[in-house]
PDB file of N, CA and C in Angstrom:
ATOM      1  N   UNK A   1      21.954   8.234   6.142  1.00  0.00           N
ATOM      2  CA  UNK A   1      22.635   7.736   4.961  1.00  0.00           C
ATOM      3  C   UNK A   1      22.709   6.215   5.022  1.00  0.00           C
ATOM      4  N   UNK A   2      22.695   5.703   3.903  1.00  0.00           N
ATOM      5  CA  UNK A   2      22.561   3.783   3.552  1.00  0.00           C
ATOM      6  C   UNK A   2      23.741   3.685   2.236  1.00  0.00           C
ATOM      7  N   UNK A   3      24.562   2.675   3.026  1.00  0.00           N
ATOM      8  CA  UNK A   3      25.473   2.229   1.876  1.00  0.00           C
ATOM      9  C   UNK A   3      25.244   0.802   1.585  1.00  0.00           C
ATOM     10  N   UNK A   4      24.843   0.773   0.412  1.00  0.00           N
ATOM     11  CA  UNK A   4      24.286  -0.504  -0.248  1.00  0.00           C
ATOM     12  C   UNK A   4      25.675  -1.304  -0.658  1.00  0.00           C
ATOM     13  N   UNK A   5      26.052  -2.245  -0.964  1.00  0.00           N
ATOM     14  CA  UNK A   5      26.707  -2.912  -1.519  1.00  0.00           C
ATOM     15  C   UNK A   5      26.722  -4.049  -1.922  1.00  0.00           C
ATOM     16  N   UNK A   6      26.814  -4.295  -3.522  1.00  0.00           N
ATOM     17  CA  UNK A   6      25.975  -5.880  -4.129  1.00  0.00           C
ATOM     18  C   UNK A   6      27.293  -6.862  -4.145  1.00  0.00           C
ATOM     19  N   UNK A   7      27.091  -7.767  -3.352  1.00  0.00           N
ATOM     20  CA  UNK A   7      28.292  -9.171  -3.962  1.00  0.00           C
ATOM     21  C   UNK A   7      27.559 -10.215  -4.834  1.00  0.00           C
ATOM     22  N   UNK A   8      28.350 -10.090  -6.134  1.00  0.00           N
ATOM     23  CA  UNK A   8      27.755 -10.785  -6.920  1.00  0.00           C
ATOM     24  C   UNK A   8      28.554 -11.856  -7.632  1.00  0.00           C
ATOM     25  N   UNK A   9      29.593 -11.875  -6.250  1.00  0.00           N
ATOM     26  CA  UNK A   9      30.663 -12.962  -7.041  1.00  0.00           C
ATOM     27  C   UNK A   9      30.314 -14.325  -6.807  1.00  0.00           C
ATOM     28  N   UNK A  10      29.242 -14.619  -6.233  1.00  0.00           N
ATOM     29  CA  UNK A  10      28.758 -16.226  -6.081  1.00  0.00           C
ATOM     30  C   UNK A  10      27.201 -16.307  -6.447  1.00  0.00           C
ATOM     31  N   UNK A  11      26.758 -17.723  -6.413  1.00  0.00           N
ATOM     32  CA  UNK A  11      25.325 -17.858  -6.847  1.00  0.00           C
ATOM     33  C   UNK A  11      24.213 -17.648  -5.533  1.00  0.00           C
ATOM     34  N   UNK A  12      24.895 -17.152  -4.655  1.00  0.00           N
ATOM     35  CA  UNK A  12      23.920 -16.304  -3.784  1.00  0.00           C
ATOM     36  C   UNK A  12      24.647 -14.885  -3.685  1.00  0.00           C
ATOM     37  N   UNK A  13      23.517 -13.865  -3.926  1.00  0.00           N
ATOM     38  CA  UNK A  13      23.654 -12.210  -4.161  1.00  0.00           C
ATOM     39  C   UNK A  13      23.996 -12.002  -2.787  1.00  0.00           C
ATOM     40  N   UNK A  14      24.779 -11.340  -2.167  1.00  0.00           N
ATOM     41  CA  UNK A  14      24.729 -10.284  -0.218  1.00  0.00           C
ATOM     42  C   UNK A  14      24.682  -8.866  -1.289  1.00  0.00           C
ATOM     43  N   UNK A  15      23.065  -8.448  -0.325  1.00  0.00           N
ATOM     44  CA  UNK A  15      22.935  -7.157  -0.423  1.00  0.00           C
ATOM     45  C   UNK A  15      23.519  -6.628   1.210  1.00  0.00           C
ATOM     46  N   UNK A  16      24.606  -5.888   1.179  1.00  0.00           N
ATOM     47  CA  UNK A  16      25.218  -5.486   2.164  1.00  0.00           C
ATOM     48  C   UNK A  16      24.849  -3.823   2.826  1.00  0.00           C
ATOM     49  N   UNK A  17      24.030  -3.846   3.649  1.00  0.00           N
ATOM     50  CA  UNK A  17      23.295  -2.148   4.049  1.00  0.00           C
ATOM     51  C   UNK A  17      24.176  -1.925   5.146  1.00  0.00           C
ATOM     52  N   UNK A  18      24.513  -0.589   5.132  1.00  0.00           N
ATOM     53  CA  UNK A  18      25.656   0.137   6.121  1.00  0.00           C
ATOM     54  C   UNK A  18      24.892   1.282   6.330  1.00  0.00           C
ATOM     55  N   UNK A  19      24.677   1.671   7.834  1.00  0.00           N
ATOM     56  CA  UNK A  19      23.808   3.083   8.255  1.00  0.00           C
ATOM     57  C   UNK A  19      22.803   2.642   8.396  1.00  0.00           C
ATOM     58  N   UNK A  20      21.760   4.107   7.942  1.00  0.00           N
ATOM     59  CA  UNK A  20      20.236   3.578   8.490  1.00  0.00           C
ATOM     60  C   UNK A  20      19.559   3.254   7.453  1.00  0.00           C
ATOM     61  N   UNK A  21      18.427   2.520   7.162  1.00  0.00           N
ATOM     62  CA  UNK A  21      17.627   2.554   6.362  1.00  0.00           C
ATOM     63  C   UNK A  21      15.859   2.923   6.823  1.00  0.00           C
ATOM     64  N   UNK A  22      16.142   4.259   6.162  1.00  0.00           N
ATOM     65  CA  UNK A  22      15.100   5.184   6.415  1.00  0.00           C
ATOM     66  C   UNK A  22      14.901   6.486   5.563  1.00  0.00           C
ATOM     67  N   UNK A  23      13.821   7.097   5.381  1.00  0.00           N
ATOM     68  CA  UNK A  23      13.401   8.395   4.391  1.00  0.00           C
ATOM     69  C   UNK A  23      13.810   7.515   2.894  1.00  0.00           C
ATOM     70  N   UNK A  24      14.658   8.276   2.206  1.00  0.00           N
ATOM     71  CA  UNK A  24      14.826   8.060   0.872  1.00  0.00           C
ATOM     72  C   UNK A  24      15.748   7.129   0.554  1.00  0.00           C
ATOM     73  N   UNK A  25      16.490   6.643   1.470  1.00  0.00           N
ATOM     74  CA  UNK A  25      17.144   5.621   1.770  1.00  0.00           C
ATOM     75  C   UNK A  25      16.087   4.009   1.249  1.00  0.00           C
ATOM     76  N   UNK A  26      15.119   4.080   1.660  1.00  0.00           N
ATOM     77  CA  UNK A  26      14.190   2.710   1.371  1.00  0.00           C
ATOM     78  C   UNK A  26      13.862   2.887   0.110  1.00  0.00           C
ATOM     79  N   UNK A  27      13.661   4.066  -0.329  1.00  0.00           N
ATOM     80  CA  UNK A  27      13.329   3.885  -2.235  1.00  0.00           C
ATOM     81  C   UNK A  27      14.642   3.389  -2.705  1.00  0.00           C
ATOM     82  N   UNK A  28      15.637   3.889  -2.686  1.00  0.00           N
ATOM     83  CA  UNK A  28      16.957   3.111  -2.675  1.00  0.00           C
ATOM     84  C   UNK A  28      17.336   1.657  -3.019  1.00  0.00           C
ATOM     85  N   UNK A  29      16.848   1.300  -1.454  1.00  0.00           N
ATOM     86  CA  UNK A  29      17.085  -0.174  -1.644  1.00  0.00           C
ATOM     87  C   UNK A  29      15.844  -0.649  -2.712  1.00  0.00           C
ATOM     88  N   UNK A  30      15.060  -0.120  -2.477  1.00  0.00           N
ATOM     89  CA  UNK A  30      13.694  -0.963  -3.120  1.00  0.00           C
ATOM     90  C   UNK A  30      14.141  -1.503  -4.884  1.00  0.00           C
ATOM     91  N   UNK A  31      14.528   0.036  -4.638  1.00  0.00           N
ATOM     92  CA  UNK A  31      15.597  -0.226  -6.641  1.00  0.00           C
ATOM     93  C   UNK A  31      16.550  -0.745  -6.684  1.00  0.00           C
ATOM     94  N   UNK A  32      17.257  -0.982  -5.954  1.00  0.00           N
ATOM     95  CA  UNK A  32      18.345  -1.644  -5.855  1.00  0.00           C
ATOM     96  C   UNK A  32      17.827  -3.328  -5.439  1.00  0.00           C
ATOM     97  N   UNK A  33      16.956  -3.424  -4.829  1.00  0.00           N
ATOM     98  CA  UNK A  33      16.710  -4.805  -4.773  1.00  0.00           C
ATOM     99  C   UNK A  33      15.650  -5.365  -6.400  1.00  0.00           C
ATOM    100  N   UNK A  34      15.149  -4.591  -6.526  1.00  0.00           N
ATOM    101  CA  UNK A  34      14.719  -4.916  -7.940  1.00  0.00           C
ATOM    102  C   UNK A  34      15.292  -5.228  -9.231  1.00  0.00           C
ATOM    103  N   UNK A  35      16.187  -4.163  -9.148  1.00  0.00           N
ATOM    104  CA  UNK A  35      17.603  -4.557 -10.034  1.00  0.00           C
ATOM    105  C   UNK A  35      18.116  -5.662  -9.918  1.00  0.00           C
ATOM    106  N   UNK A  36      18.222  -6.240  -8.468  1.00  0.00           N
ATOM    107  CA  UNK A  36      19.030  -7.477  -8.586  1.00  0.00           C
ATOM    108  C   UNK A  36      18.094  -8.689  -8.621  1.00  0.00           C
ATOM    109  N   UNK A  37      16.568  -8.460  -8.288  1.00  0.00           N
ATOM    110  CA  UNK A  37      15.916  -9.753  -8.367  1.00  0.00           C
ATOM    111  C   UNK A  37      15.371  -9.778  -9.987  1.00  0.00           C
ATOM    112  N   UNK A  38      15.588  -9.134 -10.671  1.00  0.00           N
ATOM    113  CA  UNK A  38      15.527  -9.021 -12.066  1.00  0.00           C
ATOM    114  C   UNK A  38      16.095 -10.318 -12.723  1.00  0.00           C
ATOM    115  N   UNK A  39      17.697 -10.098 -12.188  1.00  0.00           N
ATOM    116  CA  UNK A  39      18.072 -11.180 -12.506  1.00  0.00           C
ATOM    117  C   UNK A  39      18.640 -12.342 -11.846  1.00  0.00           C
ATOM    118  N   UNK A  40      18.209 -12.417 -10.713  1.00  0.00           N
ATOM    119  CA  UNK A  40      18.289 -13.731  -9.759  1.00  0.00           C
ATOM    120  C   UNK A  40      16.951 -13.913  -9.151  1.00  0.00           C
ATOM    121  N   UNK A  41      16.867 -15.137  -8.631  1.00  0.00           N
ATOM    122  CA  UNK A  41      15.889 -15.370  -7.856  1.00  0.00           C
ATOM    123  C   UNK A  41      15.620 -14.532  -6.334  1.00  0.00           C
ATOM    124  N   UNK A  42      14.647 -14.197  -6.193  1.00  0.00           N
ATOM    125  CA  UNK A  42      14.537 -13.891  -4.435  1.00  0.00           C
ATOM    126  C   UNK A  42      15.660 -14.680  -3.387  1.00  0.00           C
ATOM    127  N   UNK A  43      15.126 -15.760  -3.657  1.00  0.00           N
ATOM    128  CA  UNK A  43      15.667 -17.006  -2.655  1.00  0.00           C
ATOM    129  C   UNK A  43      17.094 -17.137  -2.826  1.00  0.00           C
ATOM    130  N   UNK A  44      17.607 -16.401  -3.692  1.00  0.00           N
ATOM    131  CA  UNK A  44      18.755 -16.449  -3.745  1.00  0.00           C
ATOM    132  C   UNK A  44      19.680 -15.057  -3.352  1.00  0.00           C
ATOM    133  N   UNK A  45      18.745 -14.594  -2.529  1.00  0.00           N
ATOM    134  CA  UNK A  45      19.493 -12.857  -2.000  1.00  0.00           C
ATOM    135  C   UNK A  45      19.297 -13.298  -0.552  1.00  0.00           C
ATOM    136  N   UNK A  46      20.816 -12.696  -0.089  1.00  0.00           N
ATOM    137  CA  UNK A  46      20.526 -12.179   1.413  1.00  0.00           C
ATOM    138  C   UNK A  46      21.126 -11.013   1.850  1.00  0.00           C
ATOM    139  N   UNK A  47      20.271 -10.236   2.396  1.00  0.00           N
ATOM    140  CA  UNK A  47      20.432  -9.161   2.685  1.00  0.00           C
ATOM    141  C   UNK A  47      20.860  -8.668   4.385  1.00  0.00           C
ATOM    142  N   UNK A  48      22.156  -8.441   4.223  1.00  0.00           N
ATOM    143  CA  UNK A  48      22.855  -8.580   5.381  1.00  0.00           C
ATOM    144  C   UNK A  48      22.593  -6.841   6.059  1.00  0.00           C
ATOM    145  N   UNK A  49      22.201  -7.179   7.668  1.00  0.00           N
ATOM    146  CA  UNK A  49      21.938  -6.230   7.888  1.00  0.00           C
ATOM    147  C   UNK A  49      23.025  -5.814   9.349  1.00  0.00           C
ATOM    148  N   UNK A  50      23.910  -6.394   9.323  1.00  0.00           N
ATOM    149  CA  UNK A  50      24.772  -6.329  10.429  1.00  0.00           C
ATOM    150  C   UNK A  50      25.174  -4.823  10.886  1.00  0.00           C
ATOM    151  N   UNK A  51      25.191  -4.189   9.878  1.00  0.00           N
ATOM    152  CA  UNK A  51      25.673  -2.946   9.991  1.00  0.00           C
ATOM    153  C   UNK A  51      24.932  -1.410   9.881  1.00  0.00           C
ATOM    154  N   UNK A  52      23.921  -1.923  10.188  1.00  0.00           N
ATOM    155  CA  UNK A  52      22.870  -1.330  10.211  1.00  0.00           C
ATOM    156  C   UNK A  52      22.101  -0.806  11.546  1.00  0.00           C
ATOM    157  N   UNK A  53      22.020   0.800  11.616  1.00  0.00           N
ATOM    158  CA  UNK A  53      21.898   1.469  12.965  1.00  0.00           C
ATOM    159  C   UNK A  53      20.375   2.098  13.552  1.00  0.00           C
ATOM    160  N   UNK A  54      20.002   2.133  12.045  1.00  0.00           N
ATOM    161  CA  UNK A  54      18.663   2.071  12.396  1.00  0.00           C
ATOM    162  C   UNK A  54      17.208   1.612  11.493  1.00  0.00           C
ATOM    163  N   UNK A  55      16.251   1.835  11.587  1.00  0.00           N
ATOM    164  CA  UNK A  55      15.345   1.740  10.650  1.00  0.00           C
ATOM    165  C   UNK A  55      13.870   1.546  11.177  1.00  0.00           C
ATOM    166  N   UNK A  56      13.777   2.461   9.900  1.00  0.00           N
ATOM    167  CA  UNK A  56      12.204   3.173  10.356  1.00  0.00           C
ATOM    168  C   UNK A  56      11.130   2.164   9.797  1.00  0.00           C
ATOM    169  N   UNK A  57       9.642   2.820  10.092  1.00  0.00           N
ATOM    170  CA  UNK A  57       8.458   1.999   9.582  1.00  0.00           C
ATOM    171  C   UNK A  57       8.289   1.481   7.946  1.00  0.00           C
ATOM    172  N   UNK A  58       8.709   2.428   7.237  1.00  0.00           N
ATOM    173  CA  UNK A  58       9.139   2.324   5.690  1.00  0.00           C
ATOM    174  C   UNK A  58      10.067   1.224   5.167  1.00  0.00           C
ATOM    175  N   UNK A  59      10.909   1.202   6.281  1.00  0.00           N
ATOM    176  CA  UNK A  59      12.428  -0.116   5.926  1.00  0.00           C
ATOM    177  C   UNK A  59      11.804  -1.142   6.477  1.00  0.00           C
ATOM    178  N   UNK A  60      11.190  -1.037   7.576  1.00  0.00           N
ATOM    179  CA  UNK A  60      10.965  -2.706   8.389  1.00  0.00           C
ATOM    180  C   UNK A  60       9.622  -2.868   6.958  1.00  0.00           C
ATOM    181  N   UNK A  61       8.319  -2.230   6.444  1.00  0.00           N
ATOM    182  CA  UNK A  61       7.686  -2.741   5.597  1.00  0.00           C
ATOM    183  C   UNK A  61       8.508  -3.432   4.463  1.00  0.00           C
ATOM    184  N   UNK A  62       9.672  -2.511   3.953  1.00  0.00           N
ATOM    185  CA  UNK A  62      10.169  -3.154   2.919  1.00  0.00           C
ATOM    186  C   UNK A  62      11.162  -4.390   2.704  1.00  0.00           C
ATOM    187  N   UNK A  63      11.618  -4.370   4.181  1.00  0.00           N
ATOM    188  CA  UNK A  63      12.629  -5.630   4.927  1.00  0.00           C
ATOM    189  C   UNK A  63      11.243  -7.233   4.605  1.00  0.00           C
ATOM    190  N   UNK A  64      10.141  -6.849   5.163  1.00  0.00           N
ATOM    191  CA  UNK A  64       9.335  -7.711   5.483  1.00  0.00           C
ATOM    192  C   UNK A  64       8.908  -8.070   4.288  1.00  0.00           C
ATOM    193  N   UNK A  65       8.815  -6.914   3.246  1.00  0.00           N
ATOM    194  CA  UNK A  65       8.454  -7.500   1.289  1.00  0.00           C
ATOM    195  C   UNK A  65       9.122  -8.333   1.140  1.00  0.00           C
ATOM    196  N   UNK A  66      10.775  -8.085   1.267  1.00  0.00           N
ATOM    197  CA  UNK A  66      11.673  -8.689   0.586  1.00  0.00           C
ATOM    198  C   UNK A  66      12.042 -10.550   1.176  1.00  0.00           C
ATOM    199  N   UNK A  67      11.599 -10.044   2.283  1.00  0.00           N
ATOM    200  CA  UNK A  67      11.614 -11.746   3.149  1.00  0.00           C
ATOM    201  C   UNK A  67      10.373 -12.522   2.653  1.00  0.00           C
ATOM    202  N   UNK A  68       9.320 -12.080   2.262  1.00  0.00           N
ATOM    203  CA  UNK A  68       8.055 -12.872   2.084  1.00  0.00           C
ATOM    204  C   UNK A  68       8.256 -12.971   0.348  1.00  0.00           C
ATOM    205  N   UNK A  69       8.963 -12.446  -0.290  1.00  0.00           N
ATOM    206  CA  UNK A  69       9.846 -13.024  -1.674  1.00  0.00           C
ATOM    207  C   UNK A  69      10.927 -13.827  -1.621  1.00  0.00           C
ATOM    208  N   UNK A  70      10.837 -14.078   0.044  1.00  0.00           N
ATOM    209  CA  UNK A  70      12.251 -15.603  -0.149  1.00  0.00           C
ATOM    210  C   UNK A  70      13.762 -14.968   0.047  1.00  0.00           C
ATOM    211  N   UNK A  71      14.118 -13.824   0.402  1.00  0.00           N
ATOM    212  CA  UNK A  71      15.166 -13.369   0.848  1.00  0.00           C
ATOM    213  C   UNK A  71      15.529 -13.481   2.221  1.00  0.00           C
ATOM    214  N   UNK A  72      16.584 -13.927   2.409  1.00  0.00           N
ATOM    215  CA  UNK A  72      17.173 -13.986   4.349  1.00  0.00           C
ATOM    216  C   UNK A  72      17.835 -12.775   4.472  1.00  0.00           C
ATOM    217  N   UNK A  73      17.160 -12.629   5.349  1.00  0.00           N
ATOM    218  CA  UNK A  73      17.444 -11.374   6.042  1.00  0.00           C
ATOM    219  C   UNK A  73      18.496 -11.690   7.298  1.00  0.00           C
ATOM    220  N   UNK A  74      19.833 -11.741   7.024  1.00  0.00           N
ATOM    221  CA  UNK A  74      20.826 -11.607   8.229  1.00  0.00           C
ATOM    222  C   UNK A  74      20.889 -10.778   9.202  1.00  0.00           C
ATOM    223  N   UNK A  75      20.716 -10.685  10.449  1.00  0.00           N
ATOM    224  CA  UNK A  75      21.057  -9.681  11.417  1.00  0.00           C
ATOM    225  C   UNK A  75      22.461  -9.807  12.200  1.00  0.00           C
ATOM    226  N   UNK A  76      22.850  -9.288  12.842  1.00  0.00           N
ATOM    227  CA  UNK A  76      23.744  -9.337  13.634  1.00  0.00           C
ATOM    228  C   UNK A  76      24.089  -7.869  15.005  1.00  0.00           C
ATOM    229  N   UNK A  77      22.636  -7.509  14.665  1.00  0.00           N
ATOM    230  CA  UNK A  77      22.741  -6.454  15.831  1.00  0.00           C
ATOM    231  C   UNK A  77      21.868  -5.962  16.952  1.00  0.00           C
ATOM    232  N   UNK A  78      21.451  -5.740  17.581  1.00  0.00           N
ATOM    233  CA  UNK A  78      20.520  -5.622  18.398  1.00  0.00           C
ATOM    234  C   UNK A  78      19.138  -4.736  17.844  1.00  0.00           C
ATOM    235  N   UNK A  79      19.569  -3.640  17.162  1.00  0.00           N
ATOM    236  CA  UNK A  79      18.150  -2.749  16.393  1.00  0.00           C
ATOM    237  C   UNK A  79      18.148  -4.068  15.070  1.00  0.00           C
ATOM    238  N   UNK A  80      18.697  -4.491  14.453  1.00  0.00           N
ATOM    239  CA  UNK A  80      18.122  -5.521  13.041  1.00  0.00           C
ATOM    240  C   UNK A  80      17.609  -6.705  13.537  1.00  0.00           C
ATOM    241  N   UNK A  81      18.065  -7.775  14.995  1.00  0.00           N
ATOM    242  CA  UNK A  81      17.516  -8.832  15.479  1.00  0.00           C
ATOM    243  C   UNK A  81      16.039  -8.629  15.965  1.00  0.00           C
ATOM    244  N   UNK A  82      15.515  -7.807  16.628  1.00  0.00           N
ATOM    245  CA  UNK A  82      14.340  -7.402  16.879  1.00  0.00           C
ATOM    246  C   UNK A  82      13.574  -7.625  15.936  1.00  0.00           C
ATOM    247  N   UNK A  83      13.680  -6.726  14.931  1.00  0.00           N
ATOM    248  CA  UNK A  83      13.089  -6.399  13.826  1.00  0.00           C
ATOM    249  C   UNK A  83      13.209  -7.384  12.932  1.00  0.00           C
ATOM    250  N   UNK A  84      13.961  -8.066  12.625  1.00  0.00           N
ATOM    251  CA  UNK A  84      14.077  -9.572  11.522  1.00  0.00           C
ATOM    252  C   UNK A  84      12.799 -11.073  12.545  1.00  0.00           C
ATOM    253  N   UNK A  85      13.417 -10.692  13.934  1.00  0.00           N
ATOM    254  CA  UNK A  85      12.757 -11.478  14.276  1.00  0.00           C
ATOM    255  C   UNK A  85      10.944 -10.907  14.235  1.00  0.00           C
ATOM    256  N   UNK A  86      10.304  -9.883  14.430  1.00  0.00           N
ATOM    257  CA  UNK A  86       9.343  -9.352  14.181  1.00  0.00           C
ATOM    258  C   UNK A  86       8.282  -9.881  12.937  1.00  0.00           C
ATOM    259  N   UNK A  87       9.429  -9.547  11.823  1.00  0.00           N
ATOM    260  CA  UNK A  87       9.233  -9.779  10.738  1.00  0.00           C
ATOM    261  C   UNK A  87       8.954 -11.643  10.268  1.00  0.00           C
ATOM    262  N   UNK A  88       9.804 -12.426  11.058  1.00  0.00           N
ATOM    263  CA  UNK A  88       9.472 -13.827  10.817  1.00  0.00           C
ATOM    264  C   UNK A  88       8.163 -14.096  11.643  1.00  0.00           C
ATOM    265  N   UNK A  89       8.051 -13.580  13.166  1.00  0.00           N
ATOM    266  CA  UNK A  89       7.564 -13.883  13.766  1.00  0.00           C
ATOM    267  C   UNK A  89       5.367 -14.039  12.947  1.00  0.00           C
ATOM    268  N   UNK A  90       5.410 -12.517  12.109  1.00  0.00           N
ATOM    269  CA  UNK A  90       4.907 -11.935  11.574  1.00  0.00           C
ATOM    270  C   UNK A  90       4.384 -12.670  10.622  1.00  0.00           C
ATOM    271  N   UNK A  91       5.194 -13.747   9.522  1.00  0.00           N
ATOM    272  CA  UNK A  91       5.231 -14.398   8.457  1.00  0.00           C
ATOM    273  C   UNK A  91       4.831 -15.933   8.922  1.00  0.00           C
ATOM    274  N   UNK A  92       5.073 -16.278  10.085  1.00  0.00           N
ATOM    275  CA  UNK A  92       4.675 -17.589  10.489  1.00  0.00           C
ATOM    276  C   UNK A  92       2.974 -17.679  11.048  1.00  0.00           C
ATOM    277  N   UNK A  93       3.062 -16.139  11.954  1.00  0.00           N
ATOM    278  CA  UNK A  93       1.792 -16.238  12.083  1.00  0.00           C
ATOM    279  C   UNK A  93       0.205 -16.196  11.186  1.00  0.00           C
ATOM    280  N   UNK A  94       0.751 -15.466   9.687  1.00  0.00           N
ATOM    281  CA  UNK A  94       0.458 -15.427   8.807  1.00  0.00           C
ATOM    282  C   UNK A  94       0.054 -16.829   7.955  1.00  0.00           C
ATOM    283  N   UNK A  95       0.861 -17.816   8.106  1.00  0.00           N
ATOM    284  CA  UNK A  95       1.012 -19.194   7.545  1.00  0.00           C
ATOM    285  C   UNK A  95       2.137 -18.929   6.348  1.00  0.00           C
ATOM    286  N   UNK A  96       3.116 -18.143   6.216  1.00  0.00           N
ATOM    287  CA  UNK A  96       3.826 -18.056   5.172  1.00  0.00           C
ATOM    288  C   UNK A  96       5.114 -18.882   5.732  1.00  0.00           C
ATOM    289  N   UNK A  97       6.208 -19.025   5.675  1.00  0.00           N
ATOM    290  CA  UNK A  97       7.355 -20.092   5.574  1.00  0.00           C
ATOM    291  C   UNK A  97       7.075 -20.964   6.846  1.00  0.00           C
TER     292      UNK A  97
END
């Protein structure tokens, strides 16, 4: 299970994920992040993953979409630091940010 939660009380969005993000959980966010880049910029979402316990091959692809559209990806845990760092590591070697 993934509990999403949008703060939209300032001019940067926190998409806030609680649990895992995995199975049907990533179509989820995917709509839920679409919804909100609809009407904000990428660069202006961060998607906080502090609370977050796990995540599969499906979430880290879609973690890694949403960062290479200019979203920060916050970690604060040992399974999301890995994986955020992966994901930059990934994007630099690439030549992207």
């Amino acid at each position: 299970m993934l509990k999403i939660s949008v703060n939209t009380d300032s001019k940067v969005k926190v998409l806030k994920l609680e649990g895992n993000l995995s199975g049907p959980w990533v179509a989820e966010l995917k709509r839920t992040w679409c919804e909100v880049t609809d009407w904000t910029p990428a660069d202006s979402v961060v998607v906080d993953l502090s609370d977050v316990s796990f995540v599969d091959s499906e979430g880290e692809k879609l973690l890694g979409n949403m960062f290479q559209q200019g979203a920060e990806l916050r970690n604060g845990n040992l399974v999301t630091t890995e994986i955020v760092n992966q994901i930059k590591q990934a994007e630099n070697t690439v030549g992207g940010r």
